[in-house]
N, C-alpha and C. Protein backbone atom coordinates (compact mmCIF):
# COMPACT_ATOMS: atom_id res chain seq x y z
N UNK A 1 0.86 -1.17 0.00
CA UNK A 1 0.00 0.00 0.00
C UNK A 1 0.91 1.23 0.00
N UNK A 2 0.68 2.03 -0.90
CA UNK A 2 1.15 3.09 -0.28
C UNK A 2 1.00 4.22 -0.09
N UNK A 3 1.96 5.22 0.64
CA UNK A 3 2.04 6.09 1.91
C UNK A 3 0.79 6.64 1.95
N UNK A 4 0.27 7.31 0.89
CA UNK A 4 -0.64 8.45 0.40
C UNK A 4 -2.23 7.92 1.07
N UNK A 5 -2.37 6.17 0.39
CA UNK A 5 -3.56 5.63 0.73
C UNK A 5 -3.13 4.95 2.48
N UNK A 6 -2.45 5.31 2.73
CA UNK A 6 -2.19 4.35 3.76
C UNK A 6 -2.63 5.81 5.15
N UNK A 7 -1.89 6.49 4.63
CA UNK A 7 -1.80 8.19 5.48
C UNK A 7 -3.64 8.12 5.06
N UNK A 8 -4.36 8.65 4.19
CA UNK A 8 -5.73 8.65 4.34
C UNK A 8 -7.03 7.55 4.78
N UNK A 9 -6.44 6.44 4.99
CA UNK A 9 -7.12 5.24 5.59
C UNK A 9 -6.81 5.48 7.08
N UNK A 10 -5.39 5.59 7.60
CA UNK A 10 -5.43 6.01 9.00
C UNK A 10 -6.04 7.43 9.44
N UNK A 11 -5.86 8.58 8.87
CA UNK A 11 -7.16 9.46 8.98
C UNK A 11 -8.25 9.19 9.47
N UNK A 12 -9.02 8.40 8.34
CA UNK A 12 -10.72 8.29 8.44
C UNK A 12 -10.46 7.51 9.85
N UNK A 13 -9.59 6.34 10.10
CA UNK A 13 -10.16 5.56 11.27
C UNK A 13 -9.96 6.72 12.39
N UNK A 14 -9.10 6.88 12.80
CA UNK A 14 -8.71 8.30 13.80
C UNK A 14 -10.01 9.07 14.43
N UNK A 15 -10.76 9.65 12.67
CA UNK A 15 -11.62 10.63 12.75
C UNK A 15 -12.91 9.48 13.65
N UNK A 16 -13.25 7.91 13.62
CA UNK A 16 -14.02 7.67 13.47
C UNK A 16 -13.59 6.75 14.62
N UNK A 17 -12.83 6.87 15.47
CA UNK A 17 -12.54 6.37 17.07
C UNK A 17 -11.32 6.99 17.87
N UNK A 18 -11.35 7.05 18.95
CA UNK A 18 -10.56 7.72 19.72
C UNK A 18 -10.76 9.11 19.84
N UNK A 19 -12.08 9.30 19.51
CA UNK A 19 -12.23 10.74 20.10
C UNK A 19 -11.77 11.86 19.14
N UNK A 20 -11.55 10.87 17.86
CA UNK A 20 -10.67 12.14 16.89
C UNK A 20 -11.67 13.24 16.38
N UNK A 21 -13.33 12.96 16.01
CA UNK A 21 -13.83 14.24 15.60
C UNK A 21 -13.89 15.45 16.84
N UNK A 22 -13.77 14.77 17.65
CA UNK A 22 -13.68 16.19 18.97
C UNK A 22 -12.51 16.59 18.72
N UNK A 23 -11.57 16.19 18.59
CA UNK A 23 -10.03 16.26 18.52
C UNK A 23 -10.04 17.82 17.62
N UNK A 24 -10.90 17.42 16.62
CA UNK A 24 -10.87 18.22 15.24
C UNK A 24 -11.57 18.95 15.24
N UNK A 25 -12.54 19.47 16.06
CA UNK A 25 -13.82 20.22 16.70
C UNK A 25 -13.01 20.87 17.54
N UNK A 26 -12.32 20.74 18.42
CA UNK A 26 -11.22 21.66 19.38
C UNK A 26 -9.76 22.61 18.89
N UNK A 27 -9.68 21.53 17.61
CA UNK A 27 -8.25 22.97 17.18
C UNK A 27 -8.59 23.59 16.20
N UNK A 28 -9.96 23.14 15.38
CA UNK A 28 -10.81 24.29 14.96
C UNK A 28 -10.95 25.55 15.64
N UNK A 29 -11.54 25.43 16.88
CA UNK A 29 -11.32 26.45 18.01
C UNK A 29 -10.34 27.37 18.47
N UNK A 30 -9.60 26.49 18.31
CA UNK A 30 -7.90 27.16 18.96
C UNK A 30 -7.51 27.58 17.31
N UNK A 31 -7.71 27.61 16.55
CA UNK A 31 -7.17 28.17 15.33
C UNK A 31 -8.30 29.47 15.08
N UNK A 32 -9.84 29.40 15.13
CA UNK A 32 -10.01 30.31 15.20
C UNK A 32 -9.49 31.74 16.31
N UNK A 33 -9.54 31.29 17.78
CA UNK A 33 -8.92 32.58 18.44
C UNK A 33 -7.71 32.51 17.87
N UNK A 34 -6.87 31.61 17.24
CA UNK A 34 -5.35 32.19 16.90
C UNK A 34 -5.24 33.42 15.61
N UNK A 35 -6.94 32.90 14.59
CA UNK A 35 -6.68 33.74 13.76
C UNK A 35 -7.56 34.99 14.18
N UNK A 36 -8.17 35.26 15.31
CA UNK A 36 -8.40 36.51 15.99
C UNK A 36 -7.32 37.09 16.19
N UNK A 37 -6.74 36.59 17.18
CA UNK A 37 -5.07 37.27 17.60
C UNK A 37 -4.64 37.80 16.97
N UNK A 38 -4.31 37.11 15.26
CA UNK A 38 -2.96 37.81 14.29
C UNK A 38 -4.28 38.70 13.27
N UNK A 39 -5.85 38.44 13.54
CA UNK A 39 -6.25 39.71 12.85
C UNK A 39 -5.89 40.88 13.88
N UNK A 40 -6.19 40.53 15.28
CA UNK A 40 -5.94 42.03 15.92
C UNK A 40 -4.87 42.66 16.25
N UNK A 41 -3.75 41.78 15.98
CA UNK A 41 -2.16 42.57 15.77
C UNK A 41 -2.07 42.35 14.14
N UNK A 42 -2.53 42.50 13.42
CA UNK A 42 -2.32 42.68 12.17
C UNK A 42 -3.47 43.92 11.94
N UNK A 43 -4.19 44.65 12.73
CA UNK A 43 -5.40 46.16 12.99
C UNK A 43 -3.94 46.94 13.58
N UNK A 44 -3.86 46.31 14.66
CA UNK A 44 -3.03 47.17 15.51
C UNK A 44 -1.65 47.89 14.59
N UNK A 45 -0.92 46.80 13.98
CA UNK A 45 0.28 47.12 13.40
C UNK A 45 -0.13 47.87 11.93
N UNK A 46 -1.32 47.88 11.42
CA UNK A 46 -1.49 48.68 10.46
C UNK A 46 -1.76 50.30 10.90
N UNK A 47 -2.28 50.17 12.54
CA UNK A 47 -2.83 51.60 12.65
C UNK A 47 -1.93 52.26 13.26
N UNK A 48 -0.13 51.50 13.63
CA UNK A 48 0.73 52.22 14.32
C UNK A 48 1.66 52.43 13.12
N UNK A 49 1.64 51.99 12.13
CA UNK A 49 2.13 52.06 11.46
C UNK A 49 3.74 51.56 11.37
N UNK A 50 3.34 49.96 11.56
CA UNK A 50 5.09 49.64 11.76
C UNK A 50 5.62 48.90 10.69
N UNK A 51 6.50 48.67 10.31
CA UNK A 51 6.87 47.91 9.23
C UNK A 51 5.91 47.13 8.41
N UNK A 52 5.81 47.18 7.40
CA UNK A 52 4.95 46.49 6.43
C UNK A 52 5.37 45.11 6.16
N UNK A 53 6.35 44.84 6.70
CA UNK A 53 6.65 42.93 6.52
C UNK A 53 6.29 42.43 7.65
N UNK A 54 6.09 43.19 9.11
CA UNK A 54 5.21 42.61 10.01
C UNK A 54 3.50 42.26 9.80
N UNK A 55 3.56 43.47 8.57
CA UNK A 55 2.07 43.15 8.25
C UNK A 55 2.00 42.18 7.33
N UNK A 56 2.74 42.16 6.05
CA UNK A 56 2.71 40.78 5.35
C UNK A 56 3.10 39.44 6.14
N UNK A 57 3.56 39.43 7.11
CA UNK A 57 4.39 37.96 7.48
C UNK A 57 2.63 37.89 8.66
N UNK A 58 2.17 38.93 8.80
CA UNK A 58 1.01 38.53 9.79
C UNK A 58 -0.67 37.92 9.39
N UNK A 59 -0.32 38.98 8.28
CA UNK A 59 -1.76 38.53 7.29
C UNK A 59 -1.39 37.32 6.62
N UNK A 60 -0.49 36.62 5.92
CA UNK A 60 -0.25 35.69 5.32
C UNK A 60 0.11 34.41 6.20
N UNK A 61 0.15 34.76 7.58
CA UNK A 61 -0.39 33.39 8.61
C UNK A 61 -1.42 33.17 8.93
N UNK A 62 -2.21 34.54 9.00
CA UNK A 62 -3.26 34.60 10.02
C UNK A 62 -4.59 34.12 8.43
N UNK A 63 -3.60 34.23 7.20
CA UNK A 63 -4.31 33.46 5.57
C UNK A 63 -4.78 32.01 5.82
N UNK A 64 -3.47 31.48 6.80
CA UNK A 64 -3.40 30.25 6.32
C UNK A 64 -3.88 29.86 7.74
N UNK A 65 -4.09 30.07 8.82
CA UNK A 65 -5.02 29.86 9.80
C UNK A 65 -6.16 29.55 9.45
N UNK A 66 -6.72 30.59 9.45
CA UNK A 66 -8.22 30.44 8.29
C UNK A 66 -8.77 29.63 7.39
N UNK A 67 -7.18 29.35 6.60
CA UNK A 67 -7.91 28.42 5.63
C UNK A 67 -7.60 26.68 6.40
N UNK A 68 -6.73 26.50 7.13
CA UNK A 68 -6.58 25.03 8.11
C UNK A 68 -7.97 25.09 8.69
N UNK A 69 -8.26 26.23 9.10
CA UNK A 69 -9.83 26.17 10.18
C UNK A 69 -10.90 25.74 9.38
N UNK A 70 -11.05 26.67 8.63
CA UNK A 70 -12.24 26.35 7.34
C UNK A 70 -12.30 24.98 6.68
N UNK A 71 -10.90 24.33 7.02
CA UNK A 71 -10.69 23.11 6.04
C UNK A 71 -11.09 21.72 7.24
N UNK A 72 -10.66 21.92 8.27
CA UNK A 72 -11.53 21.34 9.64
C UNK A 72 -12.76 21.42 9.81
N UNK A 73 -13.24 22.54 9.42
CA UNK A 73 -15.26 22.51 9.49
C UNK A 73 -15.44 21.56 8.53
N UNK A 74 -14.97 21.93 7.29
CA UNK A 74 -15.82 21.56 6.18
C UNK A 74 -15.56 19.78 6.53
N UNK A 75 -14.28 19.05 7.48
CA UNK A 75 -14.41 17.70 7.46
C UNK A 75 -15.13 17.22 8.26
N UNK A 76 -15.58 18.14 9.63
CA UNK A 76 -16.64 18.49 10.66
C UNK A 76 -17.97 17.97 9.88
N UNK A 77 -18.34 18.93 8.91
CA UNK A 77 -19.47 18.83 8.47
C UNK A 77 -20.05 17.96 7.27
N UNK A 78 -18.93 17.26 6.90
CA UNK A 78 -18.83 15.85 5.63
C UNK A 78 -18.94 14.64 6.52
N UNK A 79 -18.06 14.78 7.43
CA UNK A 79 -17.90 13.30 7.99
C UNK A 79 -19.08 12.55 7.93
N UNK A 80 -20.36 12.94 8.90
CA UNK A 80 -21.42 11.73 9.01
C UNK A 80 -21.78 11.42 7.48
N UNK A 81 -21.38 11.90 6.57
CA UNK A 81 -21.60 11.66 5.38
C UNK A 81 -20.76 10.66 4.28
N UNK A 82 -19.42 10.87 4.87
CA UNK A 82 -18.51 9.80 5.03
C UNK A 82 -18.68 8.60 5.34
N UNK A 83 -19.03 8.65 6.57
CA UNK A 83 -19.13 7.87 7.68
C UNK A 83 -20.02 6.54 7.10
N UNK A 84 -21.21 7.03 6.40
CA UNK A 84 -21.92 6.23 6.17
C UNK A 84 -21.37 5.06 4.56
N UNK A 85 -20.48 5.99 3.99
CA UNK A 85 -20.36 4.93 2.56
C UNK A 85 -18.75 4.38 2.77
N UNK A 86 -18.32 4.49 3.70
CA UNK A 86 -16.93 3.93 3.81
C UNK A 86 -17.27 2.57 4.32
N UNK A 87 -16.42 1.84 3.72
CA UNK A 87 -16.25 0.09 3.83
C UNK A 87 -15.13 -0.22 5.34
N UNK A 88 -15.79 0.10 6.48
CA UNK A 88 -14.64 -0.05 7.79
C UNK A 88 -14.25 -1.36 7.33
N UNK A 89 -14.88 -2.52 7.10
CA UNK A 89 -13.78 -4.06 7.46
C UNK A 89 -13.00 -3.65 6.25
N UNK A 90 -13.59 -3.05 5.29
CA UNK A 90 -12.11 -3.19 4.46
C UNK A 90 -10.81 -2.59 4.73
N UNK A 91 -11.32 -0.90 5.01
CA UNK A 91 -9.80 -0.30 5.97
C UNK A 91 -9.32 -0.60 7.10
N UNK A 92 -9.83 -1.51 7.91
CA UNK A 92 -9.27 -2.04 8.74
C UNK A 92 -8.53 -3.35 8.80
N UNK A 93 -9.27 -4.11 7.30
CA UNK A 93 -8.41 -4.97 6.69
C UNK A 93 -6.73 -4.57 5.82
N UNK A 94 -7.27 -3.25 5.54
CA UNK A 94 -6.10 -2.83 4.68
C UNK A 94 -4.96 -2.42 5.51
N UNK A 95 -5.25 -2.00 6.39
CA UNK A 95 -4.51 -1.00 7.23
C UNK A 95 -3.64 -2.33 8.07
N UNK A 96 -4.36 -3.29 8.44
CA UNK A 96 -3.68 -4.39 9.09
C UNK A 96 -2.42 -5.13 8.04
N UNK A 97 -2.82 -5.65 6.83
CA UNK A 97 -2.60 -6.03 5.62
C UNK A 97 -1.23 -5.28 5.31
N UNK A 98 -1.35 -4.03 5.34
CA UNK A 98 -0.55 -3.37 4.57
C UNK A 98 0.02 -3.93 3.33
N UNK A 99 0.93 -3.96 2.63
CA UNK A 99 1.33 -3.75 1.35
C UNK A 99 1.11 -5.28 0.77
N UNK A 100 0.56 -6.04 1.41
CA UNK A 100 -0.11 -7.29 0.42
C UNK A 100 -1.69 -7.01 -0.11
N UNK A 101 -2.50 -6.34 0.05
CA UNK A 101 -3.54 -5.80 -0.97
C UNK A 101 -2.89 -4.79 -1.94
N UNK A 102 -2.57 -4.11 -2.03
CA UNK A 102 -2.30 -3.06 -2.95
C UNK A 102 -0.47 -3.16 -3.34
N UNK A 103 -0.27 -3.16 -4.61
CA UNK A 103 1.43 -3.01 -5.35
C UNK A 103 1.54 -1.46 -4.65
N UNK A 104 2.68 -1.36 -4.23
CA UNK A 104 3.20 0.18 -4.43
C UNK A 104 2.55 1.31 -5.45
N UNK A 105 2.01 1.99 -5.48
CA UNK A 105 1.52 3.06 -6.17
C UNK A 105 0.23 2.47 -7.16
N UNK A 106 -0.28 1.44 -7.00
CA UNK A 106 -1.56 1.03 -7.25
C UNK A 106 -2.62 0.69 -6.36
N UNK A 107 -3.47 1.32 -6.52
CA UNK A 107 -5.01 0.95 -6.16
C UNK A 107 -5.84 0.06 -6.73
């Protein structure tokens, strides 16, 4: 099997025991106040007027905050939808199995 299908089969199980959709429901959270934070020192540093690479290096984290957060809801809000057409004995067959179902870079 490999890495790619192997890395997204351990995902889904994660998301789907051990507590992982809370997991993913909580740093949703903590990423939104983080991207509060670097919007309100990225207000602040525009209205004191301090270097403009504090403002690019702030907006272009506080970019990609946003978009990790947004990208956590949207698996938030797919999953039970997931949930329902995924084949568990098979990824749990696969995942045990490893590289005797699948050649290297075939599915």
């Amino acid at each position: 099997m490999n890495n790619e299908t192997k890395q997204l089969l351990t995902r889904w199980q994660s998301l789907d025991k051990d507590g992982g959709l809370r997991r993913v429901d909580s740093t949703a959270r903590v990423l939104w106040v983080v991207g509060l934070a670097l919007f309100i020192f990225v207000v602040f540093v525009v209205f004191y007027r301090v270097h403009p690479a504090f403002v690019a290096v702030a907006a272009a984290v506080m970019g990609w905050v946003t978009a990790e957060r947004n990208a956590l809801r949207a698996r938030i809000a797919q999953w039970p939808i997931f949930k329902k057409y995924i084949d568990w004995k098979r990824v749990e067959e696969d995942l045990k199995d490893g590289n005797k179902n699948f050649p290297e870079g075939k599915l």
